[in-house]
Every structure is written in C-alpha cells, then in structure tokens.
C-alpha atoms as a PDB file:
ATOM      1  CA  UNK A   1      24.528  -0.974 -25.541  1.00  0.00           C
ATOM      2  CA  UNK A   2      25.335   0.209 -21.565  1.00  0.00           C
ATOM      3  CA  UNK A   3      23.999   3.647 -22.037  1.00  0.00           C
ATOM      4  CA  UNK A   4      20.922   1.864 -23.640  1.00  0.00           C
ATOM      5  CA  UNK A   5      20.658  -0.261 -20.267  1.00  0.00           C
ATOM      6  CA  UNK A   6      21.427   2.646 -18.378  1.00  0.00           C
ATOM      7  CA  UNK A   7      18.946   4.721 -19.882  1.00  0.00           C
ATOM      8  CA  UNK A   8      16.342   1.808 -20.045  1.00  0.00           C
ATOM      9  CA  UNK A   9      17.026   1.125 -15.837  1.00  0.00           C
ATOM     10  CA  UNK A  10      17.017   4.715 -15.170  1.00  0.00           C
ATOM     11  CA  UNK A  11      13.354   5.204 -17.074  1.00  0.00           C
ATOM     12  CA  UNK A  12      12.023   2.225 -14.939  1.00  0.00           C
ATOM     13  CA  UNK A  13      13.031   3.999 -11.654  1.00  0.00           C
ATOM     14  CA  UNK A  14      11.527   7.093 -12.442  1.00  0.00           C
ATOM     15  CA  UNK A  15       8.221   5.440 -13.660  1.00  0.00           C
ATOM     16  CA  UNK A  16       8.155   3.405 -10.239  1.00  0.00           C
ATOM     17  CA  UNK A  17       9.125   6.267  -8.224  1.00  0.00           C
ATOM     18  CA  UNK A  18       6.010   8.533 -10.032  1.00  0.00           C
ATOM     19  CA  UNK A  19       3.506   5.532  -9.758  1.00  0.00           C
ATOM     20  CA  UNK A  20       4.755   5.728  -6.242  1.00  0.00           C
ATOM     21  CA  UNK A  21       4.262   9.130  -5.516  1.00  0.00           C
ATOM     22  CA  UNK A  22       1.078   9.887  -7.655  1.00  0.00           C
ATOM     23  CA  UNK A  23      -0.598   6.658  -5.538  1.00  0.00           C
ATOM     24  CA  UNK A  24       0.401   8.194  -2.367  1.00  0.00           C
ATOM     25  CA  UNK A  25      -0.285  11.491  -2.869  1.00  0.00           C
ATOM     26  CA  UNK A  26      -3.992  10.600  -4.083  1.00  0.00           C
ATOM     27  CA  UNK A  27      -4.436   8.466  -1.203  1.00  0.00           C
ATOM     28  CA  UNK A  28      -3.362  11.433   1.569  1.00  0.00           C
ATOM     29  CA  UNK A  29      -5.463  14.065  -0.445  1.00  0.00           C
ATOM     30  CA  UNK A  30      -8.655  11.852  -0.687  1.00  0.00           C
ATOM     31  CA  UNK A  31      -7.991  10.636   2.929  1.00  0.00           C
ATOM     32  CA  UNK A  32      -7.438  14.691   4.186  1.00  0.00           C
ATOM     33  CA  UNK A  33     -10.278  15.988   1.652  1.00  0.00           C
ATOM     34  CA  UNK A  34     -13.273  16.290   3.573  1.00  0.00           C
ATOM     35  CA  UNK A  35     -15.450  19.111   2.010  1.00  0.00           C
ATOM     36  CA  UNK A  36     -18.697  18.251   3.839  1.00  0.00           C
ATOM     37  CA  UNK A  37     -18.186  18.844   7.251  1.00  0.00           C
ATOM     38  CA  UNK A  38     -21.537  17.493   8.565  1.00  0.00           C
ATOM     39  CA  UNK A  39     -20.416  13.435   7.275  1.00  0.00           C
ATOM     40  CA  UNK A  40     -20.799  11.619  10.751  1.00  0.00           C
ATOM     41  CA  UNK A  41     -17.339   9.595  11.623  1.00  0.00           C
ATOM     42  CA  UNK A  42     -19.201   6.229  11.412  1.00  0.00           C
ATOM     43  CA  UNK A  43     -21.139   6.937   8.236  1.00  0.00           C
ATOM     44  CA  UNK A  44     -20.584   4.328   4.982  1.00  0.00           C
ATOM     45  CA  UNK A  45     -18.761   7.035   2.892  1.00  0.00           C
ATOM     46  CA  UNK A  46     -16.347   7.956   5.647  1.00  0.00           C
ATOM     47  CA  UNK A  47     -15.563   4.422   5.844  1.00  0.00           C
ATOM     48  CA  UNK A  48     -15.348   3.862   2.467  1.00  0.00           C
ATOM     49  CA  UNK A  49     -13.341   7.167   1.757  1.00  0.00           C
ATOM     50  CA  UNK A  50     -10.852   6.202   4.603  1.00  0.00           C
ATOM     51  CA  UNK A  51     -10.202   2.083   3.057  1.00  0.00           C
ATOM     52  CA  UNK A  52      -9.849   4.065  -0.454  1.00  0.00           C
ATOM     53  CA  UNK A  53      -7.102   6.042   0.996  1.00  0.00           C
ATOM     54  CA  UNK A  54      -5.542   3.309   2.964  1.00  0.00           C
ATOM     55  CA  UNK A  55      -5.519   0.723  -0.231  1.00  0.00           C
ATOM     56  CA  UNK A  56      -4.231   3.588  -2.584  1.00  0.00           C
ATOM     57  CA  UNK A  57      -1.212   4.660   0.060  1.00  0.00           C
ATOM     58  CA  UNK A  58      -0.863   0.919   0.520  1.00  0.00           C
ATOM     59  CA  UNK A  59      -0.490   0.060  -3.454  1.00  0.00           C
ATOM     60  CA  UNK A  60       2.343   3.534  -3.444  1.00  0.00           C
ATOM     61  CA  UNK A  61       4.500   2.075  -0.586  1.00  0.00           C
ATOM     62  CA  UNK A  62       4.687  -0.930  -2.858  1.00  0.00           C
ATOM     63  CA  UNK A  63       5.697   0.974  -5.862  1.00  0.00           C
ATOM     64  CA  UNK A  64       8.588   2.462  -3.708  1.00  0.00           C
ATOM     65  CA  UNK A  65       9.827  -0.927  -2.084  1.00  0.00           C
ATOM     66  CA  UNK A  66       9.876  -1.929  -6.503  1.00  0.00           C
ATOM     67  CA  UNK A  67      11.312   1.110  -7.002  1.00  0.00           C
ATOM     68  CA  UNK A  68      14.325   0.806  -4.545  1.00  0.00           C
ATOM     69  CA  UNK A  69      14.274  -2.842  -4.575  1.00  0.00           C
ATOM     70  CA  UNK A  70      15.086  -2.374  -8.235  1.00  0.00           C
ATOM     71  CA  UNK A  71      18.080   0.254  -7.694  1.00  0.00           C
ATOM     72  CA  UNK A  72      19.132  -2.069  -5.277  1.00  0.00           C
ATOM     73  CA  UNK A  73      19.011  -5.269  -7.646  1.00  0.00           C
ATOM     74  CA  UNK A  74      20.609  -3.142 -10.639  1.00  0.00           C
ATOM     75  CA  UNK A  75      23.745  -1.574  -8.814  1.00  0.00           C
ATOM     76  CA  UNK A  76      24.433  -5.006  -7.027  1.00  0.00           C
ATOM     77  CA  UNK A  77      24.116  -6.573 -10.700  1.00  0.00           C
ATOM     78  CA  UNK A  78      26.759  -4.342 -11.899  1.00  0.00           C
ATOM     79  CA  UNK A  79      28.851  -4.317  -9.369  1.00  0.00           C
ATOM     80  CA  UNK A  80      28.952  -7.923  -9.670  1.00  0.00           C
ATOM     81  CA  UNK A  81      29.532  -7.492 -13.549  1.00  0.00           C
ATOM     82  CA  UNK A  82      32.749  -5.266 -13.141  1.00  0.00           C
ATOM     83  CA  UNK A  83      34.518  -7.876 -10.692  1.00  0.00           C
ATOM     84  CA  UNK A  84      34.461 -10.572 -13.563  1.00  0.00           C
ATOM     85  CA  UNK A  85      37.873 -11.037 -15.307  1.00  0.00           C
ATOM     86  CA  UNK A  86      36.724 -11.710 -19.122  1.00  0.00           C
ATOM     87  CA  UNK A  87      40.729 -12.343 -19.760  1.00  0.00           C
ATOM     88  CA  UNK A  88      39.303 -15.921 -18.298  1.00  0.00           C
ATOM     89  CA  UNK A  89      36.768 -17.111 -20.113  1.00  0.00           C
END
C-alpha cells in the first residue's frame, strides 16, 4: 500500500511539473515567435499574441507553485506520519 502512495504522489508531481513546463514553454515560444516582421508594436494581434503568452506563462507558474506545494505537503505529511508511536494507540 506505501509504494502504491508513493507511486500514486510521484505520478502527480510529474504530471504537474509537465503541465507546468508544456504551459510555459508555449507561452515563451508564442510570445518570442514573431514570423511577420512588418506587425506594428501597437497592432491588435501583437497585443493579443503578447496577453496569450502572458496568461499561458501565468497558468505554468501556477502548475509549479501545485507542483512544489504538493512535494512540500506530501514529505511534511510523512514526516509527520513516522514520528507517531502506534505502540500508543
């Protein structure tokens, strides 16, 4: 049953950590990804292309603060597990 939780905590990591990076990674290459030279800095689809990018690195930081957050939460958790004496209860 604890490799099953280990295995199951370890999967949810690496999901968050590749939702974090694929988000992040599509937001720089979208945001650095400008084919047409002659777009004018103020035009609609700049603007557009450059609040894409910000939302999409936005929504990847947040995958990485649930993806340590979550490491965090699960080695505190067992930490806290190992200190209880079950010779008590």
């Amino acid at each position: 049953m604890k490799i099953l939780n280990q295995l199951r905590a370890l999967s949810t990591s690496l999901s968050l950590m590749i939702l974090a990076l694929g988000f992040s990674v599509f937001g720089f290459v979208s945001l650095i990804d400008k084919s047409d030279s002659t777009i004018s800095a103020f035009s609609a689809e700049n603007a557009y292309s450059l609040i894409g990018s910000g939302f999409s690195i936005l929504v990847g930081a947040t995958f990485l603060v649930a993806a340590v957050s979550f490491r965090k939460g699960r080695s505190g958790s067992e930490s806290l597990i190992q200190q209880i004496d079950f010779n008590l209860i």
